[in-house]
Each structure stands twice: as structure tokens, then as C-alpha cells.
C-alpha atoms as a PDB file:
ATOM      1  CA  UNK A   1       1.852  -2.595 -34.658  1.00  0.00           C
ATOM      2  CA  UNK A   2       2.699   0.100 -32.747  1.00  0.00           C
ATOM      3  CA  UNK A   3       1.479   1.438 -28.714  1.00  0.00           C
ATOM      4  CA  UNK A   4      -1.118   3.331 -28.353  1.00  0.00           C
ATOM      5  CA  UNK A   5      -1.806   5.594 -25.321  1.00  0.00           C
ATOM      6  CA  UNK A   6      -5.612   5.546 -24.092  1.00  0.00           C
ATOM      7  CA  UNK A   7      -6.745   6.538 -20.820  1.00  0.00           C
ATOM      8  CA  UNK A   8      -9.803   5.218 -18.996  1.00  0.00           C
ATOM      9  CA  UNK A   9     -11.635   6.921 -15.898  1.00  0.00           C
ATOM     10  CA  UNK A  10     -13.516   4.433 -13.467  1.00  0.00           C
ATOM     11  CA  UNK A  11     -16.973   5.600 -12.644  1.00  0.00           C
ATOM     12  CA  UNK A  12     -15.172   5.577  -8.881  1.00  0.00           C
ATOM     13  CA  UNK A  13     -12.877   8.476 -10.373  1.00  0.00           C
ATOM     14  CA  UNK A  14      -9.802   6.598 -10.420  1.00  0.00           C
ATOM     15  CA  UNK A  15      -7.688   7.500 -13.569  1.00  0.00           C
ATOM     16  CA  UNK A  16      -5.869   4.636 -15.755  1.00  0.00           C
ATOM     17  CA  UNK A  17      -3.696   5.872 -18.224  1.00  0.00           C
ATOM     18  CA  UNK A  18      -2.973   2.351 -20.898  1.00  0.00           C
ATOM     19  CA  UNK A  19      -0.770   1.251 -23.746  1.00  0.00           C
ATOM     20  CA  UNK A  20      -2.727  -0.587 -26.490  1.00  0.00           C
ATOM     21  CA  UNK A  21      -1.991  -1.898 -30.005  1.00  0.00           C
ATOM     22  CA  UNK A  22      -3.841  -0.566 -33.226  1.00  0.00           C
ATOM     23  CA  UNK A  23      -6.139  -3.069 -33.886  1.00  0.00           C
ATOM     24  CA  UNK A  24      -7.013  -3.732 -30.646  1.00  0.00           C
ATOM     25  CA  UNK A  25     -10.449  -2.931 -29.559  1.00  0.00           C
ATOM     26  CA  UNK A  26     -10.405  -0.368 -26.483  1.00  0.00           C
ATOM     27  CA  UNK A  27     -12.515  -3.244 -24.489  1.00  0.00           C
ATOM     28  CA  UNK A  28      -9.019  -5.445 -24.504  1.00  0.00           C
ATOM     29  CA  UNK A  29      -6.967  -2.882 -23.766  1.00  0.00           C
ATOM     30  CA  UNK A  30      -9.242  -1.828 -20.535  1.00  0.00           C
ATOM     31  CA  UNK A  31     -10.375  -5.548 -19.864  1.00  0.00           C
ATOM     32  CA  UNK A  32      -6.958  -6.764 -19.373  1.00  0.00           C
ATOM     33  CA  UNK A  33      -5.358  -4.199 -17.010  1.00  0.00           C
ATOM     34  CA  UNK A  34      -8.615  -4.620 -14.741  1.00  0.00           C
ATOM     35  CA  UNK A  35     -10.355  -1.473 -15.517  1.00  0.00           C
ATOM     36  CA  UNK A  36     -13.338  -1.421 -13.315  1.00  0.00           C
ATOM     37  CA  UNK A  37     -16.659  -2.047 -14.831  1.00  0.00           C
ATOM     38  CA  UNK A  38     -15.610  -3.190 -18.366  1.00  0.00           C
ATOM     39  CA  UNK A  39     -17.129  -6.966 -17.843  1.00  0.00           C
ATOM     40  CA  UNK A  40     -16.571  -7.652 -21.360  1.00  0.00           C
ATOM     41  CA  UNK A  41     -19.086 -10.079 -20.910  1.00  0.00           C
ATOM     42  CA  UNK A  42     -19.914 -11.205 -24.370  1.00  0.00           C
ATOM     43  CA  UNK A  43     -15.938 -11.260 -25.158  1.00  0.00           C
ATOM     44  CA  UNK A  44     -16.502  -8.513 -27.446  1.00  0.00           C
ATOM     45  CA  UNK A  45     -19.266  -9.670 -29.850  1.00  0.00           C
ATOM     46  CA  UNK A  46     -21.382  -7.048 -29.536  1.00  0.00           C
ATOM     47  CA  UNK A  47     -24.180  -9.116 -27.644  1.00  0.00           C
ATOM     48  CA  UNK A  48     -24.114  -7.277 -24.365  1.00  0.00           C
ATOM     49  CA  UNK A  49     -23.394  -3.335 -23.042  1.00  0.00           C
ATOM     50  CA  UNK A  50     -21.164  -4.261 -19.859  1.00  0.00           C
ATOM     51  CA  UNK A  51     -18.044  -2.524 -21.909  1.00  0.00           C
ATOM     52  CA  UNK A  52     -20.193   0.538 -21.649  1.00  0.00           C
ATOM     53  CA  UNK A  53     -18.145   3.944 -22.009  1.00  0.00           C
ATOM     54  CA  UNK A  54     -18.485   7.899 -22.424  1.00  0.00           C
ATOM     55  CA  UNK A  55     -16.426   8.959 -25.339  1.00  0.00           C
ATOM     56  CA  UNK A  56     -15.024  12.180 -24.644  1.00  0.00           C
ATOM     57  CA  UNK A  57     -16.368  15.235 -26.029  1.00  0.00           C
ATOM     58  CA  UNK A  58     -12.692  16.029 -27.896  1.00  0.00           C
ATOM     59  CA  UNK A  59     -12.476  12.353 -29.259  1.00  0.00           C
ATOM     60  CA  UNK A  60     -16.113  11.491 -30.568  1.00  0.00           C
ATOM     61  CA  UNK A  61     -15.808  12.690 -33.642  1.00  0.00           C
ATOM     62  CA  UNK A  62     -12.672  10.694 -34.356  1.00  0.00           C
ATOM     63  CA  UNK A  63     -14.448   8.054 -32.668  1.00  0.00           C
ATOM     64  CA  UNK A  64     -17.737   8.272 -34.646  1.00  0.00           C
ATOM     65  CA  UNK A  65     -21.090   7.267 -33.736  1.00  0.00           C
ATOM     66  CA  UNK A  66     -22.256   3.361 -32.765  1.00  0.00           C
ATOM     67  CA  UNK A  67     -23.780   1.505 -35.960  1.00  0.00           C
ATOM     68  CA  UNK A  68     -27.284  -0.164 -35.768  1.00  0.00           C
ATOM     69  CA  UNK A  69     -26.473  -3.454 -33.756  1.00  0.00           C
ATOM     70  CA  UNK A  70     -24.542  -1.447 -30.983  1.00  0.00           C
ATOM     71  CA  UNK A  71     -27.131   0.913 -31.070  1.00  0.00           C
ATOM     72  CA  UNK A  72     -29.355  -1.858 -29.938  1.00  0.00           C
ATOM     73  CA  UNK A  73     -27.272  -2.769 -27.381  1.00  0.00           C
ATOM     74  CA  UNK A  74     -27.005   0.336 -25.917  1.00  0.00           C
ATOM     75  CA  UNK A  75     -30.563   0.369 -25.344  1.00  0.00           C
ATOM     76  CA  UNK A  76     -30.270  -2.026 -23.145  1.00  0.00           C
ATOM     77  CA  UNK A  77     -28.252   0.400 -21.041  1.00  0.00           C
ATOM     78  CA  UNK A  78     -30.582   3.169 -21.636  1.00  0.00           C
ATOM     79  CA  UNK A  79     -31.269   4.188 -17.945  1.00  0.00           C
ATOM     80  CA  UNK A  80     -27.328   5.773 -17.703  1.00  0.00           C
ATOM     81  CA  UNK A  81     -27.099   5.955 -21.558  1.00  0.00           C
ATOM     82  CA  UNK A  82     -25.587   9.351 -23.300  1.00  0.00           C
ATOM     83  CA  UNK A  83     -25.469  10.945 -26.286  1.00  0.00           C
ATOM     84  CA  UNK A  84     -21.252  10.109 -26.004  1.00  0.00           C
ATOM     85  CA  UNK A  85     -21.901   6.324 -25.865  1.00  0.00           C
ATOM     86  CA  UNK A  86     -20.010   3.668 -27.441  1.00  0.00           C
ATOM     87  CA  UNK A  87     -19.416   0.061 -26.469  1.00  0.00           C
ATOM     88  CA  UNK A  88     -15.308  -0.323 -26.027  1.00  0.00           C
ATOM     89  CA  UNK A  89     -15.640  -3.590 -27.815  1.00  0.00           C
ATOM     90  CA  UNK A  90     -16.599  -1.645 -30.669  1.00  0.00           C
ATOM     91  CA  UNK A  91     -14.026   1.039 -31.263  1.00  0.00           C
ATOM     92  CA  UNK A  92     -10.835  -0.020 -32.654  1.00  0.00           C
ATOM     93  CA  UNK A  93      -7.402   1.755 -31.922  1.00  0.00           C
ATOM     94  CA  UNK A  94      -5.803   3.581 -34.330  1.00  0.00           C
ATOM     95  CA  UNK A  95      -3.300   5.665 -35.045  1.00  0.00           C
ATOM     96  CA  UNK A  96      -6.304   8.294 -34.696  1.00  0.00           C
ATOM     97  CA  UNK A  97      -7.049   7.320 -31.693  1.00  0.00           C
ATOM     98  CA  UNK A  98      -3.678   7.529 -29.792  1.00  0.00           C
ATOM     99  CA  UNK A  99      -4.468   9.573 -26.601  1.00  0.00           C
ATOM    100  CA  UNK A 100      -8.325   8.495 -26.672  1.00  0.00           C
ATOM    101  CA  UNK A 101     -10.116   9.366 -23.144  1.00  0.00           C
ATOM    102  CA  UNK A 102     -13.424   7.573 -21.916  1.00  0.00           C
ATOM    103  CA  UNK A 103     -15.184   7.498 -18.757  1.00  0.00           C
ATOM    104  CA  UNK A 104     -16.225   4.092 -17.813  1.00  0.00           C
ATOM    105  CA  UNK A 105     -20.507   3.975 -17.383  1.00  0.00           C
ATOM    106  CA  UNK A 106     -21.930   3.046 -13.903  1.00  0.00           C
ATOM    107  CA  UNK A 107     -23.205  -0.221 -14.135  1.00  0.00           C
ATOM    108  CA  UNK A 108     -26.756  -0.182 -14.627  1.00  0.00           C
END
């Protein structure tokens, strides 16, 4: 495995600039260093939105878009949901990913 450099900004503005692993999902990496307003309720199954980020423009592509079930999820978010939106417990790091930005969603 090897570190991956993601960066985070906190619907307060504060920038976090983190080292994850591939394989980790972007909700770890931001869950663990305290990054306000991912919950990461659910643990990362999928069965809640309070890992709710913006995908930046440049990275969405790479990122791709959120599959049926997250979709759903999302909806549940759907008063400060954006066309960028992902769930962080559903985007793995990869090597593709190294230098991935999101803005962290207002909670709801």
C-alpha cells in the first residue's frame, strides 16, 4: 500500500490536507483525523449520507458518478445535494485519486 494525499475542506472553510492508503475509503481517511461533519454514521455501509461530500469539479470524472443505492442515499440529503455528490464511504483511494479535493456538505 502506498500514501495517498487527499485534502478535505470543512463546510467552516478550514482546509485539511490527509495521507490515506489505496484501498481506503475517503470516509476513513477524513473520519479518523476528525474532519468536521463526516459522522460516518453507518460505519461506511452505505445506509446513511452523514459522509456527505462535493467532489471537485477537476476530480469527478476520476471519481465517477454514485451507483443506485448511494444514489438513494443521497436523496436523503437532497435539500444541500449537488450535481458533484458522492458519499466518502463510497469512493475508494487509488492511485488515481492521489491529490483528490472535496468539500465537506453542511449538515442538513
Amino acid at each position: 500500500m502506498s500514501a495517498l494525499t487527499v485534502t478535505f475542506t470543512e463546510d467552516n472553510g478550514t482546509v485539511k490536507e490527509l495521507s490515506g492508503e489505496t484501498g481506503q475509503s475517503l470516509m476513513q481517511v477524513g473520519r479518523d483525523a476528525g474532519v468536521e461533519g463526516i459522522l460516518a454514521d453507518c460505519a461506511g455501509s452505505c445506509a446513511c449520507a452523514t459522509c456527505h461530500v462535493y467532489v471537485d469539479d477537476e476530480w469527478y470524472a476520476k471519481v465517477g458518478a454514485p451507483d443506485a443505492v448511494e444514489a438513494e442515499m443521497l436523496d436523503m440529503v437532497d435539500d444541500v445535494r449537488k450535481p458533484n455528490s458522492r458519499l466518502s464511504c463510497q469512493i475508494k483511494l487509488t492511485e488515481a485519486l492521489n491529490g483528490l479535493k472535496v468539500t465537506v456538505a453542511p449538515l442538513g
